[in-house]
Protein backbone atom coordinates (compact mmCIF):
# COMPACT_ATOMS: atom_id res chain seq x y z
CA UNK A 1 96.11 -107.41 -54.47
CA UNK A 2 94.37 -111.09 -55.18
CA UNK A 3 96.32 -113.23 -57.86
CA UNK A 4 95.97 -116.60 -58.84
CA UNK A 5 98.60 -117.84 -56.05
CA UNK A 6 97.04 -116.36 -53.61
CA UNK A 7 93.85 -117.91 -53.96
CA UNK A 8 95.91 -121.09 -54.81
CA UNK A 9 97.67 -120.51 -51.22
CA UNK A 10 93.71 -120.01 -49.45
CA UNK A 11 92.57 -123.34 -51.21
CA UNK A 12 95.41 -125.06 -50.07
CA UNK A 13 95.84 -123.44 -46.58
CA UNK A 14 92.22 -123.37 -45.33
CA UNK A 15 90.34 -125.94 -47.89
CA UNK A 16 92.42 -129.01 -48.42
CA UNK A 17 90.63 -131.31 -46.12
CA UNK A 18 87.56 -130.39 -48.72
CA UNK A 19 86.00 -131.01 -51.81
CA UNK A 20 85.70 -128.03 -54.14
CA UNK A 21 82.61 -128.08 -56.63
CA UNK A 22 81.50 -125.49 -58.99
CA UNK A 23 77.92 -126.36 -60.45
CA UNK A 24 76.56 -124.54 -63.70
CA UNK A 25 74.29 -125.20 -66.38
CA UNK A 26 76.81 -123.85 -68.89
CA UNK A 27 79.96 -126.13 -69.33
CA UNK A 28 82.92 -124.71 -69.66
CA UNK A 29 84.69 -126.89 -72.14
CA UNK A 30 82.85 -128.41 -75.04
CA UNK A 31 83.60 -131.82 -76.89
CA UNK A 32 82.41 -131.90 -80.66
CA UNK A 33 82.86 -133.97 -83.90
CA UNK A 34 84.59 -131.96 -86.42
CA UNK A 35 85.76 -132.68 -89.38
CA UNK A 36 85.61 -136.48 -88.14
CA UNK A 37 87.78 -135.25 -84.78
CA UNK A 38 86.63 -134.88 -81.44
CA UNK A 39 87.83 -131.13 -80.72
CA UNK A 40 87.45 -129.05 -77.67
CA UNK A 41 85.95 -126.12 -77.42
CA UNK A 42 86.24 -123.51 -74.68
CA UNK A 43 82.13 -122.14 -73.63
CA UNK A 44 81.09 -118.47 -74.17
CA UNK A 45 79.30 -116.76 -71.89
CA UNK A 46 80.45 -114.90 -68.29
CA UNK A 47 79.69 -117.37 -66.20
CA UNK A 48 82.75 -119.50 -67.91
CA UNK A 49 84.63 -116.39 -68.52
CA UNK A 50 84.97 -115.59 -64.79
CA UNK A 51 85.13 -119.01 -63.50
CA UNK A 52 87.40 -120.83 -65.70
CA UNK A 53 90.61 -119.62 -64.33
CA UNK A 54 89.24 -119.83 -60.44
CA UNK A 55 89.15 -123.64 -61.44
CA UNK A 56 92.32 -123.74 -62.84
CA UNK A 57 93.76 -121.89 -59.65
CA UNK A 58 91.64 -124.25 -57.64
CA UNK A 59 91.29 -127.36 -58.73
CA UNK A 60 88.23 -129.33 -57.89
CA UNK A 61 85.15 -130.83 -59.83
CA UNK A 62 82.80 -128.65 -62.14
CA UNK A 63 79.76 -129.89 -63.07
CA UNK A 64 77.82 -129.06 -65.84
CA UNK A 65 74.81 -129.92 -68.63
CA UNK A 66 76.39 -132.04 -71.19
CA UNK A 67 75.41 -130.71 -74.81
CA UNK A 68 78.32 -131.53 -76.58
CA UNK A 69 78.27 -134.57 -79.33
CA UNK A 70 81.91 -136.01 -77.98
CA UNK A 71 81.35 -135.03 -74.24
CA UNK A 72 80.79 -138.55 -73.45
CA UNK A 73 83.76 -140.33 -75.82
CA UNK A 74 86.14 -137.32 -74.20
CA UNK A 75 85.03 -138.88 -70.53
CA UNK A 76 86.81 -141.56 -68.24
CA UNK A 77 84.76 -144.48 -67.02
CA UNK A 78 84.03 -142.17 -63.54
CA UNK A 79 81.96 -140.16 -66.06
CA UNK A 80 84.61 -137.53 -66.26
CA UNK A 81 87.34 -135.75 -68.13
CA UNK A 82 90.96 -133.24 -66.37
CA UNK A 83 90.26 -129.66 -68.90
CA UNK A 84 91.86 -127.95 -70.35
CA UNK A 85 93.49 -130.49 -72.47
CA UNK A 86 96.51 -128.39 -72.32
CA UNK A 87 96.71 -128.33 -68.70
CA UNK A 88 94.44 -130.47 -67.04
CA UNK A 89 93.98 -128.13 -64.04
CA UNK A 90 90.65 -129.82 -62.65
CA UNK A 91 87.96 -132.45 -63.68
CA UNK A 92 85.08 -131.49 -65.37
CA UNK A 93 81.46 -133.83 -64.99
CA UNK A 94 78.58 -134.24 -67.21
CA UNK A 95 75.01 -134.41 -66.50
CA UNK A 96 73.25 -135.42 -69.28
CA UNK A 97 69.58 -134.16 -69.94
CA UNK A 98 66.75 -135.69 -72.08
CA UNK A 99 65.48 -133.62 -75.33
CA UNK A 100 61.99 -132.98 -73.25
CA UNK A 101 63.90 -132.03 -69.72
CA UNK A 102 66.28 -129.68 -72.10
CA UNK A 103 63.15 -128.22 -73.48
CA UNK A 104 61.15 -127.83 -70.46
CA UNK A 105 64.05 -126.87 -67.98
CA UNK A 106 66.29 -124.76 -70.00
CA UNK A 107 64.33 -123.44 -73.25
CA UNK A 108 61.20 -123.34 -71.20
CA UNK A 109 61.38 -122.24 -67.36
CA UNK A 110 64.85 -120.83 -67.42
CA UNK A 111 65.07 -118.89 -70.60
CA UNK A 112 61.34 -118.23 -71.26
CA UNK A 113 60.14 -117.43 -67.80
CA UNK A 114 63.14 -116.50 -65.79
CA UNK A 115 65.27 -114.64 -67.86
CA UNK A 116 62.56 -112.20 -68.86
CA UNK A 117 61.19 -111.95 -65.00
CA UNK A 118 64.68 -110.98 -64.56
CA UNK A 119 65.79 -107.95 -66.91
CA UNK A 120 63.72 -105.08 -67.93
CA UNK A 121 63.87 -104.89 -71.59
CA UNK A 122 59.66 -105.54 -72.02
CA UNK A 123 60.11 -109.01 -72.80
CA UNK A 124 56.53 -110.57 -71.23
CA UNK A 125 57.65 -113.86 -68.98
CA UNK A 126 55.78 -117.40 -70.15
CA UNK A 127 54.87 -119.80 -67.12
CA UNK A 128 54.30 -123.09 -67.93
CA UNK A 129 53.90 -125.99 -65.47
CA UNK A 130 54.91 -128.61 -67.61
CA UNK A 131 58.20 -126.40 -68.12
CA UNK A 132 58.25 -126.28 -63.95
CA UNK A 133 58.18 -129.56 -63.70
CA UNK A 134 61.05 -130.29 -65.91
CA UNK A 135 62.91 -127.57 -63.93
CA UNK A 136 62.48 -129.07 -60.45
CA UNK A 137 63.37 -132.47 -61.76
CA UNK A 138 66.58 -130.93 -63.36
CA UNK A 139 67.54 -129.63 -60.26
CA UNK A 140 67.18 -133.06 -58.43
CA UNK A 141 69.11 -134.49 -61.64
CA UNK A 142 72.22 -132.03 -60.61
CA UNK A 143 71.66 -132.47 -57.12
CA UNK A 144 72.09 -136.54 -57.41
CA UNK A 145 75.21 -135.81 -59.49
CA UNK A 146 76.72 -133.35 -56.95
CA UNK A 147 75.85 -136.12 -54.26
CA UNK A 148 77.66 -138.97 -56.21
CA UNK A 149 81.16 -137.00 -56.00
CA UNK A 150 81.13 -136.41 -52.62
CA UNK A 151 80.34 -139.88 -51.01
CA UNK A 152 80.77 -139.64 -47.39
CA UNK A 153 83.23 -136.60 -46.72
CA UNK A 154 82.68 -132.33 -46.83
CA UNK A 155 82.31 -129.90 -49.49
CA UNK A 156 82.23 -126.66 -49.97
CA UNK A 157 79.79 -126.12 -53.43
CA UNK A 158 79.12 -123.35 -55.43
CA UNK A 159 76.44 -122.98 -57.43
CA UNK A 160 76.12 -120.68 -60.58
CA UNK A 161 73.19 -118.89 -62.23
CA UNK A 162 69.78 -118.53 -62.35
CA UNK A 163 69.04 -122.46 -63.85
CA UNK A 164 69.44 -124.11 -60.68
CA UNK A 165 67.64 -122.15 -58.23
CA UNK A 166 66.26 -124.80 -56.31
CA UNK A 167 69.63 -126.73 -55.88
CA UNK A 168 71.02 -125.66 -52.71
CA UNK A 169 67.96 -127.04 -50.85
CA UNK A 170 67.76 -130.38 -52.01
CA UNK A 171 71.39 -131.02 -51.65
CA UNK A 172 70.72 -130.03 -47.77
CA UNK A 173 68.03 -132.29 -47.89
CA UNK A 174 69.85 -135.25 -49.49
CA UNK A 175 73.35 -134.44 -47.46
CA UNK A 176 72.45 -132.90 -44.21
CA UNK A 177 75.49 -131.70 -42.43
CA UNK A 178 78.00 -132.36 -44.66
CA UNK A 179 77.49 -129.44 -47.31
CA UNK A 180 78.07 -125.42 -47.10
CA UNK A 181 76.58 -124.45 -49.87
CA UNK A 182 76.87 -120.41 -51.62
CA UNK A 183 75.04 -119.27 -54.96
CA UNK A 184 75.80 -116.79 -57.03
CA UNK A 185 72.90 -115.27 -59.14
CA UNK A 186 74.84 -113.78 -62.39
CA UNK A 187 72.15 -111.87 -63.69
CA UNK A 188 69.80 -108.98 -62.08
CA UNK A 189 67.14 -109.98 -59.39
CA UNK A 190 63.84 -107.74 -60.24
CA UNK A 191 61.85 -105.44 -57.82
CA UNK A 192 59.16 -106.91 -56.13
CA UNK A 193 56.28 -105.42 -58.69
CA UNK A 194 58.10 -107.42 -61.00
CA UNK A 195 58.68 -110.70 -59.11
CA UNK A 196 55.66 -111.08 -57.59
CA UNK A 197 54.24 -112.31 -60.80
CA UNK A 198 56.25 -115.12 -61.03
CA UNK A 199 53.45 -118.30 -59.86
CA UNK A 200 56.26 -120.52 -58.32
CA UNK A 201 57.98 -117.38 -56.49
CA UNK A 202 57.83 -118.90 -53.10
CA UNK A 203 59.58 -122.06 -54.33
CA UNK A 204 62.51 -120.25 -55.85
CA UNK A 205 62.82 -117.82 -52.98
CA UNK A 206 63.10 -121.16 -50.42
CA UNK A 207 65.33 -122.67 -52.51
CA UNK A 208 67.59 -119.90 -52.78
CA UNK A 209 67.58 -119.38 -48.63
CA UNK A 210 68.83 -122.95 -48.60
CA UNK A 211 72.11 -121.95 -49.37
CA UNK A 212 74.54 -120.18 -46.45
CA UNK A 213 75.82 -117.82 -49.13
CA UNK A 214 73.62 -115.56 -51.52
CA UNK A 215 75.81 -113.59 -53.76
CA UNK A 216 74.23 -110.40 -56.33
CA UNK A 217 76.64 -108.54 -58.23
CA UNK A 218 75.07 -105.43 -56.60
CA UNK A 219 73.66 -103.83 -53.75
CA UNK A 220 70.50 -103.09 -55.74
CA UNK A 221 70.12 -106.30 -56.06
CA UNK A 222 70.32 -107.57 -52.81
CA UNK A 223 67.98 -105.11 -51.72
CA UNK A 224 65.55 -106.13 -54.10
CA UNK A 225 65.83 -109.88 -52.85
CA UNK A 226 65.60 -108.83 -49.19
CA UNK A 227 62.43 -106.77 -50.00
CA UNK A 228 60.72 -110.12 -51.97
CA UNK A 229 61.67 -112.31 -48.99
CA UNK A 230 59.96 -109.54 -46.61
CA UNK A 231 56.82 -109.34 -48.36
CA UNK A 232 56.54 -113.20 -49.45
CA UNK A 233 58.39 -115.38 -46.56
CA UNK A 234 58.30 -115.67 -42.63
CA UNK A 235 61.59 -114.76 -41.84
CA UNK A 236 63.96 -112.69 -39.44
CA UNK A 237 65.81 -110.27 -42.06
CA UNK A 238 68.88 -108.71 -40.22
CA UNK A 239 69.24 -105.63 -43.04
CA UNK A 240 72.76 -104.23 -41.31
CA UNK A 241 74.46 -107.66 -41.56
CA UNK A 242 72.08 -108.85 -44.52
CA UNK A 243 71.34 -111.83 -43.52
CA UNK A 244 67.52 -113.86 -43.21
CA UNK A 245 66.98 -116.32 -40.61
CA UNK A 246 64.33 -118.84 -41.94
CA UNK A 247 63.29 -122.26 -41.16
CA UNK A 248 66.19 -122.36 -38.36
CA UNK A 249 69.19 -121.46 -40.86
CA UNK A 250 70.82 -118.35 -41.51
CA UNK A 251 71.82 -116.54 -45.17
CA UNK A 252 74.23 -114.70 -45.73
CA UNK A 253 73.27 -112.24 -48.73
CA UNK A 254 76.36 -110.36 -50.34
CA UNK A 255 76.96 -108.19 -53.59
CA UNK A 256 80.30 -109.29 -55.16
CA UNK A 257 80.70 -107.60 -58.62
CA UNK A 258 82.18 -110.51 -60.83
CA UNK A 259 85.23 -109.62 -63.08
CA UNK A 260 87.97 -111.39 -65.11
CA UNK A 261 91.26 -111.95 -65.34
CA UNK A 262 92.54 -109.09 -65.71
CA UNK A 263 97.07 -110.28 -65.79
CA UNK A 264 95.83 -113.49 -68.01
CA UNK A 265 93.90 -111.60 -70.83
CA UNK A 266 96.60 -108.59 -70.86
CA UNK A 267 99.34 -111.64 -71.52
CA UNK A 268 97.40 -113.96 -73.94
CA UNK A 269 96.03 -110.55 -75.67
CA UNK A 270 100.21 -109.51 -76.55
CA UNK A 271 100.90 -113.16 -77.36
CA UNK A 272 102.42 -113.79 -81.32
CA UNK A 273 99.27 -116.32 -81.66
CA UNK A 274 96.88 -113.50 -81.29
CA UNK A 275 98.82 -111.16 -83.36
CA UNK A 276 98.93 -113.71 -85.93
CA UNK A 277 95.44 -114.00 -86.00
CA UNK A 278 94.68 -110.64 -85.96
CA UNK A 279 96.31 -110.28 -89.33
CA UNK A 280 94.21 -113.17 -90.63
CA UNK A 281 91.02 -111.44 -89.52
CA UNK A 282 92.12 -108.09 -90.88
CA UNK A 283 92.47 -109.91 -93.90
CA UNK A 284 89.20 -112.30 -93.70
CA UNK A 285 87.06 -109.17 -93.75
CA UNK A 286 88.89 -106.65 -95.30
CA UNK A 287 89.71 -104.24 -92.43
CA UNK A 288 92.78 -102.28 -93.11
CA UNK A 289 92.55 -99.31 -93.49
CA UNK A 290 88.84 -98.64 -92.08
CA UNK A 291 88.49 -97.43 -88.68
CA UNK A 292 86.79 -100.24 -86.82
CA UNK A 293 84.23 -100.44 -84.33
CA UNK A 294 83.16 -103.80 -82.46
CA UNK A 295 79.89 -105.26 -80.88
CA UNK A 296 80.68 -109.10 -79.27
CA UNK A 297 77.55 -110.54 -78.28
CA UNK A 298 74.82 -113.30 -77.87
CA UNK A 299 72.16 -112.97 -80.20
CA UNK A 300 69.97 -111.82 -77.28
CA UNK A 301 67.13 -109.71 -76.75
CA UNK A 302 68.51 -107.91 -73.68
CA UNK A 303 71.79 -106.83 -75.40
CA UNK A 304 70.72 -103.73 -77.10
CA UNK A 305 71.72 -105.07 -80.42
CA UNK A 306 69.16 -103.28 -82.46
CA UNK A 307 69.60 -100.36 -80.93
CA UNK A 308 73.63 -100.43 -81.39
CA UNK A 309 72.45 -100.81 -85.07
CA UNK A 310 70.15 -98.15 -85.13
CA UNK A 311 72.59 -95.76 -83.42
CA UNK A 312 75.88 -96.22 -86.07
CA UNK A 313 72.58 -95.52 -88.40
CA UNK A 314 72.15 -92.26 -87.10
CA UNK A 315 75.63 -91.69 -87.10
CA UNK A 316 76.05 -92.13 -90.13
CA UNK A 317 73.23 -89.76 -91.09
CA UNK A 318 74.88 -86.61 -88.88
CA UNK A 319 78.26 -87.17 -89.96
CA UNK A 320 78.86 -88.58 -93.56
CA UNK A 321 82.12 -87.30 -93.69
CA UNK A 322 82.32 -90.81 -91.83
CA UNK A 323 80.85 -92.88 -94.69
CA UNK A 324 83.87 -95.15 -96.37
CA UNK A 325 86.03 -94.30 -92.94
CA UNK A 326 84.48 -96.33 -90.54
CA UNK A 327 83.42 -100.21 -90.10
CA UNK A 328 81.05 -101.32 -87.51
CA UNK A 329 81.74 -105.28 -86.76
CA UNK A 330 79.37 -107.29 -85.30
CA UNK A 331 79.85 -110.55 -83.97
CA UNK A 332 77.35 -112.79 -82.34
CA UNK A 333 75.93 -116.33 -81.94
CA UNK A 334 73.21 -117.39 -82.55
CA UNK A 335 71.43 -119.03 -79.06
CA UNK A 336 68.20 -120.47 -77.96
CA UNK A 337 66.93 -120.19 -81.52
CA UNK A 338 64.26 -122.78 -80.60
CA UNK A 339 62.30 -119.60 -78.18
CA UNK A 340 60.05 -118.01 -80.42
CA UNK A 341 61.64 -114.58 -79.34
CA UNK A 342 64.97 -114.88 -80.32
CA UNK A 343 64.37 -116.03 -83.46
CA UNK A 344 62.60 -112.88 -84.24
CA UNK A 345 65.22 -110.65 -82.57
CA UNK A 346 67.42 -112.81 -85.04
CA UNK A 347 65.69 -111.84 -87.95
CA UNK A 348 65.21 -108.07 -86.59
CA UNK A 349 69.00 -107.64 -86.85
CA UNK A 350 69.14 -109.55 -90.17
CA UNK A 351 66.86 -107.26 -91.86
CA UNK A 352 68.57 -103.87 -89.69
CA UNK A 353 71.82 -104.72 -90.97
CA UNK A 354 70.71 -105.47 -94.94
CA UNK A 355 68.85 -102.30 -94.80
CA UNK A 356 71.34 -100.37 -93.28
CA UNK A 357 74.15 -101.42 -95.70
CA UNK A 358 71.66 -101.11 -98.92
CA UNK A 359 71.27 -97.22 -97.86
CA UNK A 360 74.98 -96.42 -97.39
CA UNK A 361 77.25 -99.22 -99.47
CA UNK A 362 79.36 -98.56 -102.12
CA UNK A 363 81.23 -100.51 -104.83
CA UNK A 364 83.97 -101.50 -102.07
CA UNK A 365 82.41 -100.74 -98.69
CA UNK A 366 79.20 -101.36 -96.65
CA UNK A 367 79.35 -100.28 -92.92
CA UNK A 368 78.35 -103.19 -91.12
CA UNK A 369 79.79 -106.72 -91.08
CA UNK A 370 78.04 -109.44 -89.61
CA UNK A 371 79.70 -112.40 -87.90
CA UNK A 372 77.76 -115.34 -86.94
CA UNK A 373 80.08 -117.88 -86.08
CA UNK A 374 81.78 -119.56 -82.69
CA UNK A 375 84.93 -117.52 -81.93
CA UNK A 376 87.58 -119.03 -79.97
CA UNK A 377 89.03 -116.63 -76.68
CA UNK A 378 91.72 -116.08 -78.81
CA UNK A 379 89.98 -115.03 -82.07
CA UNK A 380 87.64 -112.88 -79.25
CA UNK A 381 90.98 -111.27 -78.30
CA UNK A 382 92.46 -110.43 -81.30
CA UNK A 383 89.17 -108.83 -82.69
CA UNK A 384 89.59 -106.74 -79.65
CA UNK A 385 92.91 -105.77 -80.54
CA UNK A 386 91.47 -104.53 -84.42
CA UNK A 387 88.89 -102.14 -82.86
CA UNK A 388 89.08 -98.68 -82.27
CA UNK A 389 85.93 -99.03 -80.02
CA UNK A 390 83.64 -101.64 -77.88
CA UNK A 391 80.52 -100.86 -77.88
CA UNK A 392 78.32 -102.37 -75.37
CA UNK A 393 74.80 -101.22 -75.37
CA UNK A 394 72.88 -103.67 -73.12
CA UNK A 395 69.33 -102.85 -72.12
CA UNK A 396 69.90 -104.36 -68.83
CA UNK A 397 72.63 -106.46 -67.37
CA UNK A 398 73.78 -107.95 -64.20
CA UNK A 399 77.59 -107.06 -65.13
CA UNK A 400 78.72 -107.51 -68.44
CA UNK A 401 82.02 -108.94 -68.57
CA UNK A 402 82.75 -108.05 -72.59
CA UNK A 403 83.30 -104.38 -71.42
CA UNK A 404 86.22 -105.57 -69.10
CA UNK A 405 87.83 -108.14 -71.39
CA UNK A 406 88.17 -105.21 -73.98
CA UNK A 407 89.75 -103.12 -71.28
CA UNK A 408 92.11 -106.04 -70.06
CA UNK A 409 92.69 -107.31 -73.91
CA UNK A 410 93.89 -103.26 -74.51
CA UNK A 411 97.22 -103.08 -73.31
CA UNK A 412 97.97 -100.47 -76.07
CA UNK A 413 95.36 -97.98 -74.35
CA UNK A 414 94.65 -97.72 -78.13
CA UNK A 415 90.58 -97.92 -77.66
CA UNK A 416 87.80 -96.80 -76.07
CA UNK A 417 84.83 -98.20 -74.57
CA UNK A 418 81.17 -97.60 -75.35
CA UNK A 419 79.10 -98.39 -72.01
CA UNK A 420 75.20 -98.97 -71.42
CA UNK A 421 74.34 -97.19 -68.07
CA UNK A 422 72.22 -100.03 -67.69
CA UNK A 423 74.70 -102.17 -66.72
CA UNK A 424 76.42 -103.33 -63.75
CA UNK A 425 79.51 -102.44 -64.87
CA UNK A 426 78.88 -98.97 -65.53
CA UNK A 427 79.02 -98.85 -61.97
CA UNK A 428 82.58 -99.59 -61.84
CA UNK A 429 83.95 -98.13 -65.10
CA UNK A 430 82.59 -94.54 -65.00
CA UNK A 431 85.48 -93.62 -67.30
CA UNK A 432 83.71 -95.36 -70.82
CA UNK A 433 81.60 -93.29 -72.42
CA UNK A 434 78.16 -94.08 -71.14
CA UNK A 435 74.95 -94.05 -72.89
CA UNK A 436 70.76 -94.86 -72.61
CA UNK A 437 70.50 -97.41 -75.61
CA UNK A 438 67.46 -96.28 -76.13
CA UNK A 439 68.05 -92.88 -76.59
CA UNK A 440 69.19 -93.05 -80.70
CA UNK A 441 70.48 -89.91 -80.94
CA UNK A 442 72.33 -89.67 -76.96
CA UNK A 443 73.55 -93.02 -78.57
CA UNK A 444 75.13 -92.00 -81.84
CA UNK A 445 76.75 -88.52 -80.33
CA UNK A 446 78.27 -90.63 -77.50
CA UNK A 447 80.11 -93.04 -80.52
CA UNK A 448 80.71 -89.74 -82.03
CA UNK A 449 82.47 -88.35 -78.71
CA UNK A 450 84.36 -91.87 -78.17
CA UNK A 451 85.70 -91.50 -81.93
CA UNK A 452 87.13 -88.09 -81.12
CA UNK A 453 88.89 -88.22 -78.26
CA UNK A 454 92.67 -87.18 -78.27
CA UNK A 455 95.48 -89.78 -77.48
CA UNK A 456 95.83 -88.29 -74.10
CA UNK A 457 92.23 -88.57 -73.22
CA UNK A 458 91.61 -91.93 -74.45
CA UNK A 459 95.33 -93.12 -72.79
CA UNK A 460 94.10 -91.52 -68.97
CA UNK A 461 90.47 -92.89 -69.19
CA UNK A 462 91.56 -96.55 -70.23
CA UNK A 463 94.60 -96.16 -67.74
CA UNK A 464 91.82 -95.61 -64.70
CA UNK A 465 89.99 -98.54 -66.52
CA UNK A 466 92.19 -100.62 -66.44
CA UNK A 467 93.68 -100.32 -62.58
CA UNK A 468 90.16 -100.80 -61.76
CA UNK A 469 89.84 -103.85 -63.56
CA UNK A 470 93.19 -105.54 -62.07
CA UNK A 471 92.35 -104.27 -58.62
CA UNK A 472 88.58 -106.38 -58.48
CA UNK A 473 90.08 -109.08 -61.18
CA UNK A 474 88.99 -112.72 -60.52
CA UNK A 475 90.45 -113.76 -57.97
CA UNK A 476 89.78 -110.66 -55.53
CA UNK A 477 86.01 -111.95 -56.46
CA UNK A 478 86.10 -115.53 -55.48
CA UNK A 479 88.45 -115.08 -52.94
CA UNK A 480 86.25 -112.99 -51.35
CA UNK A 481 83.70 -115.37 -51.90
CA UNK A 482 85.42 -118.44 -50.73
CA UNK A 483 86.56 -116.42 -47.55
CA UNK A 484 83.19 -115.65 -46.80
CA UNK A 485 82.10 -119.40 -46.63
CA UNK A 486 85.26 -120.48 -44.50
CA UNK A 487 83.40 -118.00 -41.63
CA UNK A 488 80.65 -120.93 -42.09
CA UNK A 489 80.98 -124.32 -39.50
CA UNK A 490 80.01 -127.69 -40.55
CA UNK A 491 77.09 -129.64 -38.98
CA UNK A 492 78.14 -132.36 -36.77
């Protein structure tokens, strides 16, 4: 089984006479002015949630979009800063965009024309070129940064997500030789009806064969990538080893279903500081006593949130023995307010969740809480802990990593999980109760099911869960990854 010192003992073993950089638009620490401090705060999202404690395993440089206030007071004068504060495991570098490149790059062609081309939930893509623009010139941006780090000597670099397409090929371009380069696309890659729309699909396919290493979460995935590059690029696709030969270089194109840590969240989940603010939340929004029922998410379209809302609706309408017995908690962030469309998704769930608690509230209970605030991994954890189930009711996803941090964070096998088929996790954990979010009523009788399970049942599902979950954990992932690109030679 892949731990943490295993992959420590590969790094060390095979990779020591390299540098080791992770690139991402997300960063995974944050620096902001509080209260007059500088404080640092750990990023949300997957991407950070899986990658995190690879970097603390393997040391290295990450290097990320600066968007905190206090990222550059926290820095060094190299531009850079050891995270975590408590352990200082590897160094973290900022690249720091302009309010128009920020617009155009990530609001605009990442988030408003990728990230709908991407997942089916009948959100039309925008293509602008002035937001194209900013994206290629981004990409150089990161690529110049990457460069600056590794001077003269070899790296092995890993890019993340679907921001920086176009990365691997000019740091080929501006390092010839000296680079193997893998990318790992964390969210789903279309079918070719779908892509082919896209103006600048050509670009982004060539950029992505730049790298040696191609990673989906997948197999569906992959095969919808091989089938764009067959109908849209001269190339030699090899489908048994999955590989495409173009312009005289070879890659490789590999699903590797990303996952957490599955020993570190069990520990940090049982630890006093979680309990202890467990009881604090309990209090915060008066829980005891109610049986509770959780949604962690980012206000996003493709998240199902509406229709999560909808559902505990109709549940409530079957079954109003359950009225005054249950809670339904949902906690999300606010993001990319600034796109047109998630501001009215925002407002969609605003005006769900006042309508649904005018209809059923009493004196002393409504059925949905909101939470709209940043929660710390700990305060994610201990939320975990207070409900009965997770429901996670995404429209489509590449993984979903929420639906295994409940399973890792339930140690008690006191829960049960609520799974979108439309996920790539329902893939692995067959034993949640799976639903169609949009299917209201399928959707309500499979909370109803969840909620009325015996202690046995619940106990042998999560049990399966969970010894899936700590066989594919983290490190099984990137070492499987990083294994893969040690098969890869350096250009002399």
């Amino acid at each position: 089984m892949w731990t943490k010192e295993i992959l420590k003992k590969l790094i060390r073993d095979k990779m020591e006479d390299y540098l080791f950089i992770v690139v991402s638009n997300r960063q995974p620490y944050i620096y902001k002015t509080l209260k007059g401090r500088v404080e640092c705060l750990r990023g949300a999202g997957g991407v950070i949630t899986a990658l995190d404690p690879v970097m603390q395993a393997c040391g290295g440089i990450w290097i990320a979009n600066s968007t905190g206030d206090a990222d550059k007071k926290a820095c060094d004068s190299s531009g850079k800063v050891m995270v975590p504060p408590e352990g200082q495991n590897y160094a973290l570098k900022f690249v720091s965009l302009t309010k128009e490149e920020e617009n155009g790059y990530y609001y605009g062609y990442s988030n408003e024309a990728i990230w709908p081309l991407c997942h089916m939930a009948f959100q039309r893509p925008v293509f602008r070129q002035e937001d194209w623009e900013y994206y290629v010139r981004v990409n150089e941006k990161f690529a110049k940064a990457v460069i600056e780090e590794i001077g003269n000597k070899k790296a092995f670099v890993w890019i993340q997500d679907y921001h920086l397409a176009l990365l691997a090929k000019y740091l080929k371009q501006m390092a010839p030789g000296q680079l193997i380069v893998a990318h790992f696309w964390h969210i789903p890659w279309p079918n070719y009806e779908t892509f082919r729309i896209c103006p600048q699909r050509r670009e982004i396919l060539e950029g992505l064969l730049s790298n040696d290493l191609l990673g989906f979460h997948i197999c569906y995935h992959c095969d919808n990538f091989l089938d764009a590059i067959d109908r849209e690029i001269e190339s030699k696709i090899d489908r048994e080893r999955f590989a495409v030969a173009h312009s005289e270089h070879e890659t490789m194109i590999r699903p590797y279903p990303i996952s957490v840590d599955f020993s570190g969240i069990s520990d940090i989940s049982q630890s006093d500081e979680v309990m202890a603010i467990r009881e604090k939340l309990q209090e915060e929004y008066s829980l005891r006593g109610y049986r509770v029922l959780l949604g962690i998410d980012r206000i996003d379209y493709t998240k199902g949130i509406p229709e999560r809302l909808r559902a505990v609706e109709r549940l409530l309408e079957k079954h109003p023995e359950l009225r005054e017995k249950i809670v339904f908690l949902q906690m999300g962030q606010i993001s990319r307010i600034h796109i047109p469309r998630y501001k009215q998704i925002n407002d969609e769930i605003n005006a769900l969740v006042e309508e649904i608690n005018w209809k059923y509230s009493t004196d002393s209970w409504k059925p949905i809480i909101l939470v709209r605030r940043h929660l710390s991994f700990k305060e994610v954890l201990a939320f975990f802990s207070l409900g009965e189930l997770c429901v996670v009711s995404s429209l489509h996803d590449g993984m979903n990593l929420v639906a295994k941090e409940f399973i890792c964070s339930r140690v008690d096998m006191n829960g049960m999980l609520v799974l979108s088929q439309f996920t790539g996790a329902a893939r692995e954990l067959t034993d949640a109760v799976l639903i169609n979010p949009y299917d209201r009523e399928q959707f309500s009788e499979g909370i109803w099911q969840a909620l009325n399970f015996n202690e046995e049942e619940k106990i042998r599902r999560m049990e399966k869960m969970r010894n899936i979950i700590q066989k594919n954990n983290i490190y099984r992932w990137s070492g499987k990854v990083l294994s893969e690109l040690l098969k890869f030679e350096f250009s002399e």
